[in-house]
C-alpha atoms as a PDB file:
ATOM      1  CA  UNK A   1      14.878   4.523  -1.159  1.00  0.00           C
ATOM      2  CA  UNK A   2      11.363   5.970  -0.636  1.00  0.00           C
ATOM      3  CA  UNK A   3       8.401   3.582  -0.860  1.00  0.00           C
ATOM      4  CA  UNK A   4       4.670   4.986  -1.363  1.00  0.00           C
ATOM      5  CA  UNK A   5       2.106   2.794   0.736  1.00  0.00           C
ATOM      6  CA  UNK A   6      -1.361   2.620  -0.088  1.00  0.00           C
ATOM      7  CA  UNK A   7      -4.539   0.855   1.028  1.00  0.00           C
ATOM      8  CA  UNK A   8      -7.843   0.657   0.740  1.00  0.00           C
ATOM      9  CA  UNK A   9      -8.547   2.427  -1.990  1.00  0.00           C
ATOM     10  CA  UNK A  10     -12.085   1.240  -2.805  1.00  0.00           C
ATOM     11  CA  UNK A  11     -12.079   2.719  -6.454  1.00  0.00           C
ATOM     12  CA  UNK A  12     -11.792   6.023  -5.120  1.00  0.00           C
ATOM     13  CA  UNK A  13      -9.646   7.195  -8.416  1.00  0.00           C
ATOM     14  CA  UNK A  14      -9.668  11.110  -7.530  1.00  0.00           C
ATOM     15  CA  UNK A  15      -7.592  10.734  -4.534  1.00  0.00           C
ATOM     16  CA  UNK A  16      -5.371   7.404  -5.862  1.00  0.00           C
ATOM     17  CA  UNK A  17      -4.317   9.643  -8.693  1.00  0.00           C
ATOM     18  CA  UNK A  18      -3.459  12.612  -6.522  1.00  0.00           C
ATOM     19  CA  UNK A  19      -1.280  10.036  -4.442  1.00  0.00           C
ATOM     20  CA  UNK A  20       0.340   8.866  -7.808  1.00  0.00           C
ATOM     21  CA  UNK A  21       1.107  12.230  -9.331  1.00  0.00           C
ATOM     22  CA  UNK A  22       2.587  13.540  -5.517  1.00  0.00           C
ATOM     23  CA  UNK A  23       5.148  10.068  -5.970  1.00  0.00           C
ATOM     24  CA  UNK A  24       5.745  11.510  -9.652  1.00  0.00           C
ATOM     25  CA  UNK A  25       6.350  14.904  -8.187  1.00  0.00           C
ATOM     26  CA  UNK A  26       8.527  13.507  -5.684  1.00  0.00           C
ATOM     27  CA  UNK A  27      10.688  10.843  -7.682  1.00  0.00           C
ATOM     28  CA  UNK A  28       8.985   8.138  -5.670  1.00  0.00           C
ATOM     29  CA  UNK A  29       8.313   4.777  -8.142  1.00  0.00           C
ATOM     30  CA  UNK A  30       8.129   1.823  -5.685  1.00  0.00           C
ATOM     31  CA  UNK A  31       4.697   1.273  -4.453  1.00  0.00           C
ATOM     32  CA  UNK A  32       2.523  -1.273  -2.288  1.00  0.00           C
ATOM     33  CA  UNK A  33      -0.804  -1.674  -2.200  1.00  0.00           C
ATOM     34  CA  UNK A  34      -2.187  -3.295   0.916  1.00  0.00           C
ATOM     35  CA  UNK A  35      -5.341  -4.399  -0.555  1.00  0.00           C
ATOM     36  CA  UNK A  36      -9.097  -3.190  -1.504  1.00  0.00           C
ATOM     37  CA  UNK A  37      -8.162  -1.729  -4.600  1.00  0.00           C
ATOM     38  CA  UNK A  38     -11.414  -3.367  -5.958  1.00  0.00           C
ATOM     39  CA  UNK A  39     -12.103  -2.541  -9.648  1.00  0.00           C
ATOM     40  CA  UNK A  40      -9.742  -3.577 -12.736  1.00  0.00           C
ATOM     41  CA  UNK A  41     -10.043   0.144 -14.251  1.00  0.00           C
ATOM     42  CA  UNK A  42      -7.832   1.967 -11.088  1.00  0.00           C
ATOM     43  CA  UNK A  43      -4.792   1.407 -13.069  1.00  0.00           C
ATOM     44  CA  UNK A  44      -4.950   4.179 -15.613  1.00  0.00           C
ATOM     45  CA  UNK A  45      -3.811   6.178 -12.311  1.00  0.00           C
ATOM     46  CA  UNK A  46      -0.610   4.986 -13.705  1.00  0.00           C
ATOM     47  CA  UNK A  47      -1.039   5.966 -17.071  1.00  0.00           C
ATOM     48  CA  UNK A  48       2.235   4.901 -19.293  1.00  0.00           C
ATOM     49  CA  UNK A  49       4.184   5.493 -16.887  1.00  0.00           C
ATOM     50  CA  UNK A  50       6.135   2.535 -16.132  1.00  0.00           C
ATOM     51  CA  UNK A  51       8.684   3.330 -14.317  1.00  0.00           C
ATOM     52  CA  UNK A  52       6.433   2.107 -11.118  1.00  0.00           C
ATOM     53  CA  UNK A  53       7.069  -0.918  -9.363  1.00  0.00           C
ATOM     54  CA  UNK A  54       3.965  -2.317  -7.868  1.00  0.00           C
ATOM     55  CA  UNK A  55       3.823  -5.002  -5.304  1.00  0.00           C
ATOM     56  CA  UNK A  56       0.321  -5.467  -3.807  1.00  0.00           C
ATOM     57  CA  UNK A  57      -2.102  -8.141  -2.163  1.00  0.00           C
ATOM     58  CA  UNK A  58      -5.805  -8.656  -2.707  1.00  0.00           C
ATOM     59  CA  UNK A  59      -8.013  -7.476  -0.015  1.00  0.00           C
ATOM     60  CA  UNK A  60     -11.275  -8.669   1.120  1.00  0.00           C
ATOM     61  CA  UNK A  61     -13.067  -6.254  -1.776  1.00  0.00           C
ATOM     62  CA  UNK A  62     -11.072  -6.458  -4.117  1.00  0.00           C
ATOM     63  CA  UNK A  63     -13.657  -8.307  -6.817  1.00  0.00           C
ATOM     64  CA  UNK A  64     -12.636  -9.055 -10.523  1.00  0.00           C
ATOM     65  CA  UNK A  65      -9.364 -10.877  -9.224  1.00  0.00           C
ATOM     66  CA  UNK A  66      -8.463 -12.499 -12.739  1.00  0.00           C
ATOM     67  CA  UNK A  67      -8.412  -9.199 -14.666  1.00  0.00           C
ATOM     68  CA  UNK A  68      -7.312  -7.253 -11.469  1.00  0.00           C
ATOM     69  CA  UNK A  69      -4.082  -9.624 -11.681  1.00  0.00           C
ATOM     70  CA  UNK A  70      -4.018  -9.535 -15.445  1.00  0.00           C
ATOM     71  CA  UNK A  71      -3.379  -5.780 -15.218  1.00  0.00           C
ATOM     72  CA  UNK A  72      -1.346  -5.564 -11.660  1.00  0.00           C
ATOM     73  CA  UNK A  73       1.015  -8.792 -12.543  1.00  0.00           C
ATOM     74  CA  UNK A  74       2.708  -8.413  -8.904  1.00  0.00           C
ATOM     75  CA  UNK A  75      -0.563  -9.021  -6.989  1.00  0.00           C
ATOM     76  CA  UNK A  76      -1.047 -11.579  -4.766  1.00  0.00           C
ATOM     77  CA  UNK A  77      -3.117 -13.442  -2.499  1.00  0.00           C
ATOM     78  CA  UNK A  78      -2.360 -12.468   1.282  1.00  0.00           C
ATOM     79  CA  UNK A  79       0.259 -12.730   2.715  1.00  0.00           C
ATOM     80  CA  UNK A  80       3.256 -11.981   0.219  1.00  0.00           C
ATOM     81  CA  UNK A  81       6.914 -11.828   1.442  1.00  0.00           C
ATOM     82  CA  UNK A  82       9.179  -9.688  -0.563  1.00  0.00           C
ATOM     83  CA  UNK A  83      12.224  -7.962  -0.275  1.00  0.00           C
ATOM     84  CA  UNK A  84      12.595  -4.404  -1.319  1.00  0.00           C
ATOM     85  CA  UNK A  85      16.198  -2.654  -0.647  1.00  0.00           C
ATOM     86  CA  UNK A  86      17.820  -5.113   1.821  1.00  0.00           C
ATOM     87  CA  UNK A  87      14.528  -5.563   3.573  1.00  0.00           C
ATOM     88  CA  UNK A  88      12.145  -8.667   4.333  1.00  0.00           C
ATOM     89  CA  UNK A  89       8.718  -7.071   3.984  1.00  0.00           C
ATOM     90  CA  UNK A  90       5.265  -9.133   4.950  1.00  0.00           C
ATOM     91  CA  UNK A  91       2.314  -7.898   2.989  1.00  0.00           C
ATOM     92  CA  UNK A  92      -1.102  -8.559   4.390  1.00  0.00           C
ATOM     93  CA  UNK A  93      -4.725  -6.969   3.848  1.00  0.00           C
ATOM     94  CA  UNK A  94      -6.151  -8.208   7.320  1.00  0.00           C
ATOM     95  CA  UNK A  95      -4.037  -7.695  10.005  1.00  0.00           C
ATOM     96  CA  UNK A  96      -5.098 -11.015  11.456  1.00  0.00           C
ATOM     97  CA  UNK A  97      -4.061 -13.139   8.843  1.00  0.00           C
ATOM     98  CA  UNK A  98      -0.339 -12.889  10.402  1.00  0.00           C
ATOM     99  CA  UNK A  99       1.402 -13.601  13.664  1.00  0.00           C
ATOM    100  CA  UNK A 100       2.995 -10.077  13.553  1.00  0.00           C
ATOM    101  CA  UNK A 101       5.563 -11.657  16.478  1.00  0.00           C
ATOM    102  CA  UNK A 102       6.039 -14.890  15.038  1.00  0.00           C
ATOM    103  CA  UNK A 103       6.378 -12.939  11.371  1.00  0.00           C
ATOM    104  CA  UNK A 104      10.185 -13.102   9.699  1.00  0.00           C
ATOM    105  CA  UNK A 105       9.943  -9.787   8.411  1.00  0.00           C
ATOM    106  CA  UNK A 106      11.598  -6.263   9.029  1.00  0.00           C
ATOM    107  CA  UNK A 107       8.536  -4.530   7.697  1.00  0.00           C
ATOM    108  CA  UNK A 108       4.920  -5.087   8.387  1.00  0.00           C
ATOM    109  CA  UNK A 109       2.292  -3.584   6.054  1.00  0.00           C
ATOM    110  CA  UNK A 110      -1.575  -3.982   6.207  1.00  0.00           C
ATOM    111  CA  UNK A 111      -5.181  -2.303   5.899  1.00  0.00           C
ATOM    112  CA  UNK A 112      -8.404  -3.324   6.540  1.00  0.00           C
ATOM    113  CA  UNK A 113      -8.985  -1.348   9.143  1.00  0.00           C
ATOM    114  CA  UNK A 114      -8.905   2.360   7.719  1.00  0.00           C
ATOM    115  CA  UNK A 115      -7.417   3.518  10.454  1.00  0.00           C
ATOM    116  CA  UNK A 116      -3.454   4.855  10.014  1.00  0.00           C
ATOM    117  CA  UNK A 117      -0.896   3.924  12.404  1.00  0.00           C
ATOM    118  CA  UNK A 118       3.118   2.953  12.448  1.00  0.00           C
ATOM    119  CA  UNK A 119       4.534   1.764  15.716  1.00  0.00           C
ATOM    120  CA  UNK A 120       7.772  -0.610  16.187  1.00  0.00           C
ATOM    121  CA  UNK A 121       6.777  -3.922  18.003  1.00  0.00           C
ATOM    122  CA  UNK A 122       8.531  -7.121  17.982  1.00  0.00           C
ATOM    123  CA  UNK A 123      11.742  -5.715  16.518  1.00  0.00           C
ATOM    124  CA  UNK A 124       9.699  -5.328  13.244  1.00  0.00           C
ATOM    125  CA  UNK A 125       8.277  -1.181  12.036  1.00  0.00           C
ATOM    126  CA  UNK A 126       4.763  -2.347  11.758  1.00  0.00           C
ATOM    127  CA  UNK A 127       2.742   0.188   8.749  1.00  0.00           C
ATOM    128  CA  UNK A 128      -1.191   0.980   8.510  1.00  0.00           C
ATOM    129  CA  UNK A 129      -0.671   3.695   5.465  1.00  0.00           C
ATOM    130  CA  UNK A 130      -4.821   4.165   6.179  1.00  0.00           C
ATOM    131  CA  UNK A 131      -7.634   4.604   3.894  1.00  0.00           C
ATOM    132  CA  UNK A 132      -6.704   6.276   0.767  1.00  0.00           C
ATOM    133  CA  UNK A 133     -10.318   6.583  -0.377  1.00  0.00           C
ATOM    134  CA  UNK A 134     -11.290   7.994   2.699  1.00  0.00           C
ATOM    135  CA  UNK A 135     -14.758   6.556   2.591  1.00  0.00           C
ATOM    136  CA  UNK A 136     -15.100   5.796   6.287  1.00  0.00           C
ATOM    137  CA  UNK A 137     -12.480   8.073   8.296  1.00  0.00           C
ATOM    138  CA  UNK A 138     -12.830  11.116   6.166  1.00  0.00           C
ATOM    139  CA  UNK A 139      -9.068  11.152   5.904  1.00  0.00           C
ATOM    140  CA  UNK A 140      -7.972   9.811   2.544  1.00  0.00           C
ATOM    141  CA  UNK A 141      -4.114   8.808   3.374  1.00  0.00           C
ATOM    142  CA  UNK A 142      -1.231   7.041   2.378  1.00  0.00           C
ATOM    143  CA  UNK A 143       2.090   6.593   3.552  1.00  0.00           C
ATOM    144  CA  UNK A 144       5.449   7.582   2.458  1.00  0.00           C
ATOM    145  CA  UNK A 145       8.265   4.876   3.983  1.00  0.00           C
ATOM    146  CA  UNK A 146      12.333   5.378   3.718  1.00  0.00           C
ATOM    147  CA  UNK A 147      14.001   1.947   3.596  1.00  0.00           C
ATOM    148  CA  UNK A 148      17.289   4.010   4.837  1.00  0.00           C
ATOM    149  CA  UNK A 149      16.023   5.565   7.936  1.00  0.00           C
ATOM    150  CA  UNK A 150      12.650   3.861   8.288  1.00  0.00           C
ATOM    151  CA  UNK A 151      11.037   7.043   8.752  1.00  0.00           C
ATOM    152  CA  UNK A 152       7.401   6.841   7.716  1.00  0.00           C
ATOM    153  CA  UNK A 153       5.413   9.867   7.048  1.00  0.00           C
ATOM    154  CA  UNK A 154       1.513   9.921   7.088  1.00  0.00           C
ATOM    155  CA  UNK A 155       0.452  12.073   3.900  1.00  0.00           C
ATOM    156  CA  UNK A 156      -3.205  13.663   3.927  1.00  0.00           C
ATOM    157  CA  UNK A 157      -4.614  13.815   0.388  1.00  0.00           C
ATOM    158  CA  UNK A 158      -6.546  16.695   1.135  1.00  0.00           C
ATOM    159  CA  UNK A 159      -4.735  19.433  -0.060  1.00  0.00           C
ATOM    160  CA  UNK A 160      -2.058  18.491  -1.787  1.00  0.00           C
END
């Protein structure tokens, strides 16, 4: 199963929607949000297209968190555990609000810091998709994760 990761996307709708329509493009429908998605109105990127899953976490931006919630019902406060296709996920926004070695989970994901990265420590695949608004690195990213092979691919939203 592939799995679209996203973070901070800071209301930066031009490049959340091109992420979107690539998953649509690609048959992708399962995504996480790691956080900072801040304003209520980012989900018309979805349109009526519900066929998405969603399974995200408030980050430390995010600001209208009762209507944010209202419209994203699988968003929660930092972290969330889930599992998604035989695998224990942790969801966090600030990498420092979990014990990443101490953390019963297969999967890591956070953001907060804008910067991508995947590595394998612990025994766990640990996930930074990166900034999709691409406010501060001037890469607007996301990540693309297999649950079968737990390959992750870094996807630039600049020219796509």
């Amino acid at each position: 199963m592939k799995v679209a990761i996203f973070s901070d996307t800071h209301d930066n709708l031009d490049f959340f929607q091109k992420g979107i329509e690539y998953c649509k493009k690609n048959d992708i429908y399962s995504v996480i949000h790691a956080g900072d998605i801040i304003s209520p109105f980012t989900i018309r990127v979805f349109g009526n297209y519900d066929k998405f899953k969603f399974i995200g976490v408030f980050g430390n931006n995010d600001g209208e968190k009762r209507y944010l919630k209202q419209l994203y019902k699988t968003l929660y406060y930092p972290p969330h555990f889930f599992e998604l296709d035989g695998k224990k996920f942790a969801l966090t926004h600030d990498p420092e609000d979990l014990n990443f070695e101490k953390t019963e989970a297969d999967i890591i994901v956070f953001g907060h810091t804008h910067e991508y990265e995947v590595m394998k420590k612990h025994g766990k695949l640990i996930i930074n998709p990166g900034e999709c608004c691409g406010y501060l690195t001037g890469k607007p990213t996301f990540a693309i994760l297999d649950t079968d092979s737990l390959e992750v691919r870094i996807i630039n939203l600049i020219g796509i």
